[in-house]
PDB file of N, CA and C in Angstrom:
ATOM      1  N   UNK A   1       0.848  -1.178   0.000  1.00  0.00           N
ATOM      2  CA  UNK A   1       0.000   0.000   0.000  1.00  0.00           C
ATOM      3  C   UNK A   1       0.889   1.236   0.000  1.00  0.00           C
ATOM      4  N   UNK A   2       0.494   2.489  -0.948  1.00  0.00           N
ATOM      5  CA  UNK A   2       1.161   3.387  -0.914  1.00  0.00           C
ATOM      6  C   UNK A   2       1.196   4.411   0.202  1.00  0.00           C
ATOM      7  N   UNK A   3       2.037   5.346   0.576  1.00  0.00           N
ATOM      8  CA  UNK A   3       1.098   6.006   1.719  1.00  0.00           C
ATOM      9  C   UNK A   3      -0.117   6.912   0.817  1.00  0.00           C
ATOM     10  N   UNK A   4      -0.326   7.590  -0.124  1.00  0.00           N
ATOM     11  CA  UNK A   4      -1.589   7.796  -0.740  1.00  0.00           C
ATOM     12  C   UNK A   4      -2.541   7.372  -0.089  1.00  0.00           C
ATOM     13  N   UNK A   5      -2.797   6.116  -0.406  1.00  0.00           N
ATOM     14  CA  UNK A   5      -3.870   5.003   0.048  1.00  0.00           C
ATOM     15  C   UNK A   5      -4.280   5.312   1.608  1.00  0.00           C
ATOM     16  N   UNK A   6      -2.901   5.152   2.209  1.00  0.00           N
ATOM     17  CA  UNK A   6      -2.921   4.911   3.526  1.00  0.00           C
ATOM     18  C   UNK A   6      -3.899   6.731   4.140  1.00  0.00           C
ATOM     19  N   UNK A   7      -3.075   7.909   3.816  1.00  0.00           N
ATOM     20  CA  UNK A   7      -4.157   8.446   4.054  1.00  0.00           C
ATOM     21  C   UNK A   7      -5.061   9.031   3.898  1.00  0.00           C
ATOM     22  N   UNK A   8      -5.610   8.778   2.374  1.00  0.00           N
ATOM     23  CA  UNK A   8      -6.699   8.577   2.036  1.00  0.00           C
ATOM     24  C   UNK A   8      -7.886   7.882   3.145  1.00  0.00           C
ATOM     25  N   UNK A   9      -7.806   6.107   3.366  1.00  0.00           N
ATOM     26  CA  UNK A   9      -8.175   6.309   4.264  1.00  0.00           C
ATOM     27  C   UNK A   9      -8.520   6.594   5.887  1.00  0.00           C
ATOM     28  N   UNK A  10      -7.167   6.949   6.272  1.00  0.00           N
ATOM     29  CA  UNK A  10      -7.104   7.655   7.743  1.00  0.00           C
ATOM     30  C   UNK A  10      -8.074   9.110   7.292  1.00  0.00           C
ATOM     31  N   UNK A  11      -8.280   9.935   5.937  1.00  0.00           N
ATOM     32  CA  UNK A  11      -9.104  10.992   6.319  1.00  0.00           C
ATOM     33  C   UNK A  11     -10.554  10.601   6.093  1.00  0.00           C
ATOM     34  N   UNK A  12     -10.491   9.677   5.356  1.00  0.00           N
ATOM     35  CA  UNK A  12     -11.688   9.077   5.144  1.00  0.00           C
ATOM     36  C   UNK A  12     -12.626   8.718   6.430  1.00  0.00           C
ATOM     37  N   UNK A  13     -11.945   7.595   7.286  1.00  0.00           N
ATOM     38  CA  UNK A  13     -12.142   7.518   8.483  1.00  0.00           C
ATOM     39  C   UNK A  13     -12.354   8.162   9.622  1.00  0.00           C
ATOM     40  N   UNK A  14     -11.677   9.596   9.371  1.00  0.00           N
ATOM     41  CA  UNK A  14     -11.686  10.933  10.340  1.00  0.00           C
ATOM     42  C   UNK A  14     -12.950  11.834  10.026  1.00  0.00           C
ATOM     43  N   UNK A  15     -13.489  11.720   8.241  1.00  0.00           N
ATOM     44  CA  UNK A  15     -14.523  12.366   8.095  1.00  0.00           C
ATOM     45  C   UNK A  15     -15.583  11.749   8.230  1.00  0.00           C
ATOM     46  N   UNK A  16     -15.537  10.208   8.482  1.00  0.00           N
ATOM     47  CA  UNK A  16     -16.904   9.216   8.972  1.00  0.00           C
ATOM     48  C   UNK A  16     -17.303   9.782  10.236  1.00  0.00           C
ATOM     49  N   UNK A  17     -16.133   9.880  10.931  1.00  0.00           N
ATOM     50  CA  UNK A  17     -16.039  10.252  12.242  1.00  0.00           C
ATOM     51  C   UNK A  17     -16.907  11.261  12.590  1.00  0.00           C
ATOM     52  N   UNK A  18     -16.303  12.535  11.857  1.00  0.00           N
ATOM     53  CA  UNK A  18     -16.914  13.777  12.471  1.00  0.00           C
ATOM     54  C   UNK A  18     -18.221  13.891  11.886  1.00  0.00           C
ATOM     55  N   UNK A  19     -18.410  13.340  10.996  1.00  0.00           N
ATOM     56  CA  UNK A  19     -20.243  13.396  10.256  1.00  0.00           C
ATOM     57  C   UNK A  19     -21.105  12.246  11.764  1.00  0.00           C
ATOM     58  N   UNK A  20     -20.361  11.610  11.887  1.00  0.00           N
ATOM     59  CA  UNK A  20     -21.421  11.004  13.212  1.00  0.00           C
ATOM     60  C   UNK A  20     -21.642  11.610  14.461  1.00  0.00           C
ATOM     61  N   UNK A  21     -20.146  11.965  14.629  1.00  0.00           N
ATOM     62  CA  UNK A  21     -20.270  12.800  16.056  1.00  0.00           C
ATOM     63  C   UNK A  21     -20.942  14.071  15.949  1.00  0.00           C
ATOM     64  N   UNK A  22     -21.146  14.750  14.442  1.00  0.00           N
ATOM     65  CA  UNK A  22     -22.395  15.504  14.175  1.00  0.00           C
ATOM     66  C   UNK A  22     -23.686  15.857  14.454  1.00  0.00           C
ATOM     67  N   UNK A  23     -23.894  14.062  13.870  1.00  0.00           N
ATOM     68  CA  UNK A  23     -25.345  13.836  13.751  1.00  0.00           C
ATOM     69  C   UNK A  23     -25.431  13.354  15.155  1.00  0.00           C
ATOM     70  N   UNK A  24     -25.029  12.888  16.155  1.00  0.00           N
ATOM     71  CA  UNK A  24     -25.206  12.641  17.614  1.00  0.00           C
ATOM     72  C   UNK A  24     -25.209  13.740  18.613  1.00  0.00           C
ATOM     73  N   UNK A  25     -24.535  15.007  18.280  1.00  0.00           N
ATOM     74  CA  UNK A  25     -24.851  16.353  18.702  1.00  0.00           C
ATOM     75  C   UNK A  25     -25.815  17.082  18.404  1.00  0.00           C
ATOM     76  N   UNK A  26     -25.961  17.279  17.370  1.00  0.00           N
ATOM     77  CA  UNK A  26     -27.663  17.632  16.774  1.00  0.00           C
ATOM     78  C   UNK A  26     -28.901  16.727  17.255  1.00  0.00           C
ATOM     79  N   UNK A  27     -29.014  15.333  17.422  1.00  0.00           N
ATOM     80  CA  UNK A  27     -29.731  14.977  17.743  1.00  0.00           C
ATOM     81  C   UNK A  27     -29.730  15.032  19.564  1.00  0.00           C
ATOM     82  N   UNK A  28     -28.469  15.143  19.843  1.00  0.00           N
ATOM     83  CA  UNK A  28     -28.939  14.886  21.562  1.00  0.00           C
ATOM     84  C   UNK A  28     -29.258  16.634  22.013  1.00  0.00           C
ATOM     85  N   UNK A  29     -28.911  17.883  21.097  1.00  0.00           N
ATOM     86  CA  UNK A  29     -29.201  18.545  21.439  1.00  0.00           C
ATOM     87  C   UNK A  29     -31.078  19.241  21.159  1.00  0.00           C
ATOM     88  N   UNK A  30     -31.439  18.675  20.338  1.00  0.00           N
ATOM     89  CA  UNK A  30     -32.666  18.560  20.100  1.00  0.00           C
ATOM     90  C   UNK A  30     -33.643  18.175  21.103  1.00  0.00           C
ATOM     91  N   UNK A  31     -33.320  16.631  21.396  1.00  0.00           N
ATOM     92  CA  UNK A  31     -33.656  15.919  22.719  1.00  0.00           C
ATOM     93  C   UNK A  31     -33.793  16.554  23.910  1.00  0.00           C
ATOM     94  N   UNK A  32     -32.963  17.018  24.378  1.00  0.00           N
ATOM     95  CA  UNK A  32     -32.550  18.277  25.400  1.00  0.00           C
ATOM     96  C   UNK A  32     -33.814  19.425  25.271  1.00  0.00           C
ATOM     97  N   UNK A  33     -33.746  20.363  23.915  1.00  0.00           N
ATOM     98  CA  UNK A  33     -34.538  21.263  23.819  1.00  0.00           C
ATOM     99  C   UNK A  33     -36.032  20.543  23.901  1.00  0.00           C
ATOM    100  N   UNK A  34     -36.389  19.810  23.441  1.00  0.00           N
ATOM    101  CA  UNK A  34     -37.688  18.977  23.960  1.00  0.00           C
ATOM    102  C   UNK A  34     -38.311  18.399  25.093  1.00  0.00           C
ATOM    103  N   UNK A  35     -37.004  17.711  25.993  1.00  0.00           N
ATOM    104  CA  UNK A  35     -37.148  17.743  26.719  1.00  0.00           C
ATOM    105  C   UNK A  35     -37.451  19.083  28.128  1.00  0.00           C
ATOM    106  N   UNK A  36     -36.742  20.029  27.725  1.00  0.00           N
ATOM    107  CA  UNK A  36     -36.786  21.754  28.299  1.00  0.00           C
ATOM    108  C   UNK A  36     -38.283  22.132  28.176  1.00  0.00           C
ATOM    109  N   UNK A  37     -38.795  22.191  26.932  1.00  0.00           N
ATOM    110  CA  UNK A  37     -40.176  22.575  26.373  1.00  0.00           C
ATOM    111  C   UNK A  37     -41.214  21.977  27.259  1.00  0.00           C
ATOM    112  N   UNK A  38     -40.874  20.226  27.094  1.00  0.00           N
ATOM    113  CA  UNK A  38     -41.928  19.545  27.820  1.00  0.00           C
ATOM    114  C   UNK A  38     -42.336  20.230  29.615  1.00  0.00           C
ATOM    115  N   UNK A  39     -41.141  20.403  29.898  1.00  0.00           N
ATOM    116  CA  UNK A  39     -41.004  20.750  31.615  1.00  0.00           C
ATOM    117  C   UNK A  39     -41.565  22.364  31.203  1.00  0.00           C
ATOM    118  N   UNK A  40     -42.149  22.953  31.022  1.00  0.00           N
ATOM    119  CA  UNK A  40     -42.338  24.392  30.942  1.00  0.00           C
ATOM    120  C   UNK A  40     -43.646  24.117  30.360  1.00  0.00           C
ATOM    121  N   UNK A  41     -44.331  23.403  30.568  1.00  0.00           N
ATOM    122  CA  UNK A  41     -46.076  23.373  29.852  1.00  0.00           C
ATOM    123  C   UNK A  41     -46.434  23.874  31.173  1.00  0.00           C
ATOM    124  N   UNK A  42     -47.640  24.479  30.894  1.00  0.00           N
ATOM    125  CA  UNK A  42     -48.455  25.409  31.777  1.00  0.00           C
ATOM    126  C   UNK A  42     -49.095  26.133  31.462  1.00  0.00           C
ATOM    127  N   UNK A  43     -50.194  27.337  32.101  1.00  0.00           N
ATOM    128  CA  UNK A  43     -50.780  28.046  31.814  1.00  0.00           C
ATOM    129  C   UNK A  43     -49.982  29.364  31.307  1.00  0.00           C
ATOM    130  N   UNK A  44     -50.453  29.575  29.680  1.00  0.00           N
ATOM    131  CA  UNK A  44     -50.315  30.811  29.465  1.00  0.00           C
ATOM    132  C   UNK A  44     -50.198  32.182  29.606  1.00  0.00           C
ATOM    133  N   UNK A  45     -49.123  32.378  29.518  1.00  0.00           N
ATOM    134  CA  UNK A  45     -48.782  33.962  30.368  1.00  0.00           C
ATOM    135  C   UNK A  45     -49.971  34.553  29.219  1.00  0.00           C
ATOM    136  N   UNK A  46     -50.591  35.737  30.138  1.00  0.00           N
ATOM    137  CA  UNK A  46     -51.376  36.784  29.776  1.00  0.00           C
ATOM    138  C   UNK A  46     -50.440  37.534  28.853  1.00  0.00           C
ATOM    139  N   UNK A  47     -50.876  38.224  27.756  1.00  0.00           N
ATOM    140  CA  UNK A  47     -50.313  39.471  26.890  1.00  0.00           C
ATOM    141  C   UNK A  47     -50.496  40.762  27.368  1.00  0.00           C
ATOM    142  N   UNK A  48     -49.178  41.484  27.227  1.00  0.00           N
ATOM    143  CA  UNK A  48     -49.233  42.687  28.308  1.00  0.00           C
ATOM    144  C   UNK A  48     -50.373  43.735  27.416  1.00  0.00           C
ATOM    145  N   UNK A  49     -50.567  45.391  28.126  1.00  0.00           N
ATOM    146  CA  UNK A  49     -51.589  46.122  27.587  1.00  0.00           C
ATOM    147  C   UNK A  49     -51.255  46.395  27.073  1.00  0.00           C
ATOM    148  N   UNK A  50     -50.491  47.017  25.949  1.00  0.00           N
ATOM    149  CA  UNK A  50     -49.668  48.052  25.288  1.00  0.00           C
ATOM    150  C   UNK A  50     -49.370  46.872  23.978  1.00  0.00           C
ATOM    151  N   UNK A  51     -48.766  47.781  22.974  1.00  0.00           N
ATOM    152  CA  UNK A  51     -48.726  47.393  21.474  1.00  0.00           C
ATOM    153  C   UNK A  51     -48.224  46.092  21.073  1.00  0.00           C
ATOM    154  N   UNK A  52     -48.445  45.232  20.798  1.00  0.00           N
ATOM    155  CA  UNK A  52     -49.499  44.868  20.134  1.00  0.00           C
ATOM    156  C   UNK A  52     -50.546  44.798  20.367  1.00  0.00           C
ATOM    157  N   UNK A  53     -50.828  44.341  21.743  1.00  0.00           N
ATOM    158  CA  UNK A  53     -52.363  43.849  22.385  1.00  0.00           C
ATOM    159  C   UNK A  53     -52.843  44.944  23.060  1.00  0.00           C
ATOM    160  N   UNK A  54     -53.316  46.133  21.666  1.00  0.00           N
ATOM    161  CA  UNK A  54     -54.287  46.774  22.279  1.00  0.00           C
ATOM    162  C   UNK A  54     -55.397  46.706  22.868  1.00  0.00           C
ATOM    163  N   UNK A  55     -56.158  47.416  23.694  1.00  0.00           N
ATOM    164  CA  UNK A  55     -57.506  47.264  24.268  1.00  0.00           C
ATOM    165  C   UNK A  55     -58.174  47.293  23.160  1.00  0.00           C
ATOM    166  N   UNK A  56     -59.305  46.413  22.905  1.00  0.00           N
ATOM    167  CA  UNK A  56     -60.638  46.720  22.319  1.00  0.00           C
ATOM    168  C   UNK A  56     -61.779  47.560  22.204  1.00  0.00           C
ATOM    169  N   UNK A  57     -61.949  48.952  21.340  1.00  0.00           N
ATOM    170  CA  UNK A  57     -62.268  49.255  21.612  1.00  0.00           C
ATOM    171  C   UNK A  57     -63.736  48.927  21.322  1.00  0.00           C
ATOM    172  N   UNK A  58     -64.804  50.092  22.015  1.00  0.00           N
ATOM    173  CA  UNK A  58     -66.338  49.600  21.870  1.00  0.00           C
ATOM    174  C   UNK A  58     -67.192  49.789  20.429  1.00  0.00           C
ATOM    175  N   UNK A  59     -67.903  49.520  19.893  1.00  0.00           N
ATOM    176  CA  UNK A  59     -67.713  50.291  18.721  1.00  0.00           C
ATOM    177  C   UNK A  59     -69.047  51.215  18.714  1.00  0.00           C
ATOM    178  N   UNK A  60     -70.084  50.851  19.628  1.00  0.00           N
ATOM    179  CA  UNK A  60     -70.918  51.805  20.196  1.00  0.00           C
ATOM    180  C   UNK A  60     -70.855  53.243  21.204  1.00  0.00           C
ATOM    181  N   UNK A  61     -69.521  53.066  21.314  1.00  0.00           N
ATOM    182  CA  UNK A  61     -69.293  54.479  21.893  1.00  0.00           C
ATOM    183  C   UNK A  61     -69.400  55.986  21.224  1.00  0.00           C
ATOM    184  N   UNK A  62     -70.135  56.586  21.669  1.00  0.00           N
ATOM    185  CA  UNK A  62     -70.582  57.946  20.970  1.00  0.00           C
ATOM    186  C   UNK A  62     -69.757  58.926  21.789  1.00  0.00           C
ATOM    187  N   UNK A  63     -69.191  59.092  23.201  1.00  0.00           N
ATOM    188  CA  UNK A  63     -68.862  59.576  23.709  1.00  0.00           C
ATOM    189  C   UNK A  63     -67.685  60.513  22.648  1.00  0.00           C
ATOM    190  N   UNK A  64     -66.917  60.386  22.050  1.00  0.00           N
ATOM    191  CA  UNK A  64     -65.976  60.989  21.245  1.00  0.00           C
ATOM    192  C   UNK A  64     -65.878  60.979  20.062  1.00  0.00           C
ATOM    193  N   UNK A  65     -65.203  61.540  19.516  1.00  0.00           N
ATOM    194  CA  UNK A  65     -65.591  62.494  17.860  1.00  0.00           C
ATOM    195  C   UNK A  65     -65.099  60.954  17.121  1.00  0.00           C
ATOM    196  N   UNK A  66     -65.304  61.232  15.671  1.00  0.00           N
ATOM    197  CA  UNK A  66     -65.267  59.824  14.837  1.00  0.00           C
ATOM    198  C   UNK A  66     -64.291  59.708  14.088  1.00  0.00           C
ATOM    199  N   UNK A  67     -63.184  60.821  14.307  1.00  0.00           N
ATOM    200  CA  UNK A  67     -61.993  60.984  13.486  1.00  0.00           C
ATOM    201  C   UNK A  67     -61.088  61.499  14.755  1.00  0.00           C
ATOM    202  N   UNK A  68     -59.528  60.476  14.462  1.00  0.00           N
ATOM    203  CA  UNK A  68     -58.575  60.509  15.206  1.00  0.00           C
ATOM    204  C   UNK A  68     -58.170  62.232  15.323  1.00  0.00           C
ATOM    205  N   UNK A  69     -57.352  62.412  16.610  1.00  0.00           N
ATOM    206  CA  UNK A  69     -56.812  63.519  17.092  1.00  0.00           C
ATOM    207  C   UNK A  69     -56.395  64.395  16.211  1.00  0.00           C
ATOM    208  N   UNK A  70     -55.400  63.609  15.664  1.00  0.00           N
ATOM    209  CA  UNK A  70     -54.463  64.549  14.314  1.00  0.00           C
ATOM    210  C   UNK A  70     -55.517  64.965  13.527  1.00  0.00           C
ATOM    211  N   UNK A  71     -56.571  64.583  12.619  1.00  0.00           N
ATOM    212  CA  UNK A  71     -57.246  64.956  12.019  1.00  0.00           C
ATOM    213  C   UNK A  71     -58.191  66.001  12.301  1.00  0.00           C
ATOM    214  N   UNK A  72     -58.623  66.100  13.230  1.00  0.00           N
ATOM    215  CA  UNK A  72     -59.531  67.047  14.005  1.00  0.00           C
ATOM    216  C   UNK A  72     -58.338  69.017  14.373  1.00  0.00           C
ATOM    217  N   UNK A  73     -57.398  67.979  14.688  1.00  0.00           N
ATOM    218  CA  UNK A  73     -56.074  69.630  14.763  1.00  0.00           C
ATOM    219  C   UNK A  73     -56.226  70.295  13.608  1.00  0.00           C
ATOM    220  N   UNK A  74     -56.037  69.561  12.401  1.00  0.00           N
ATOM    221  CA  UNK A  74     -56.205  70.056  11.098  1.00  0.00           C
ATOM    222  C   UNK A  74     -57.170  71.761  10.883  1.00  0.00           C
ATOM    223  N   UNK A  75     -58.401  71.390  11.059  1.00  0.00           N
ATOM    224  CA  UNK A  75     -59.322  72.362  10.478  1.00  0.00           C
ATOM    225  C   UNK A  75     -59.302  72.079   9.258  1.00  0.00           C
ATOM    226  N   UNK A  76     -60.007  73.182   8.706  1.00  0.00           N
ATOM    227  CA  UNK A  76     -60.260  73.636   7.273  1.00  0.00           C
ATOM    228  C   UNK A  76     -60.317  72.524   6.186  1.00  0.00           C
ATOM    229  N   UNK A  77     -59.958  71.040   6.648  1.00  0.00           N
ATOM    230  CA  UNK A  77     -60.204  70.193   5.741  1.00  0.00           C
ATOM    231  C   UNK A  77     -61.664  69.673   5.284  1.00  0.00           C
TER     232      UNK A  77
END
């Protein structure tokens, strides 16, 4: 055998290697994150008041004008 050959496959063997010890890190770290997820089931945190989760408003309310603030500053439109 030439050395060619020889390490050919010593890298061959080194890149079997690291493609498994890969795929065994990815998968046990997955496992892990699933396992994390599972332990954290529970009741849903509430959404705070403010943007996004604005209040609703009523849509029967007459109490105030029917065009936003800025528009009303305007005049003459």
């Amino acid at each position: 055998m030439s050395a060619a050959v020889v390490i050919a496959i010593v890298l061959f063997v080194f890149f079997v290697l690291g493609v498994t010890v890969g795929i065994i890190v990815v998968a046990a770290l997955s496992a892990r994150r699933a396992h994390r997820a599972a332990r954290r089931i529970g009741p849903a945190a509430r959404p705070p008041g403010g943007w996004p989760y604005l209040p609703e408003t009523d849509p029967d309310d007459d109490d105030g004008p029917d065009e936003p603030a800025w528009r009303q500053a305007r005049g003459g439109d």
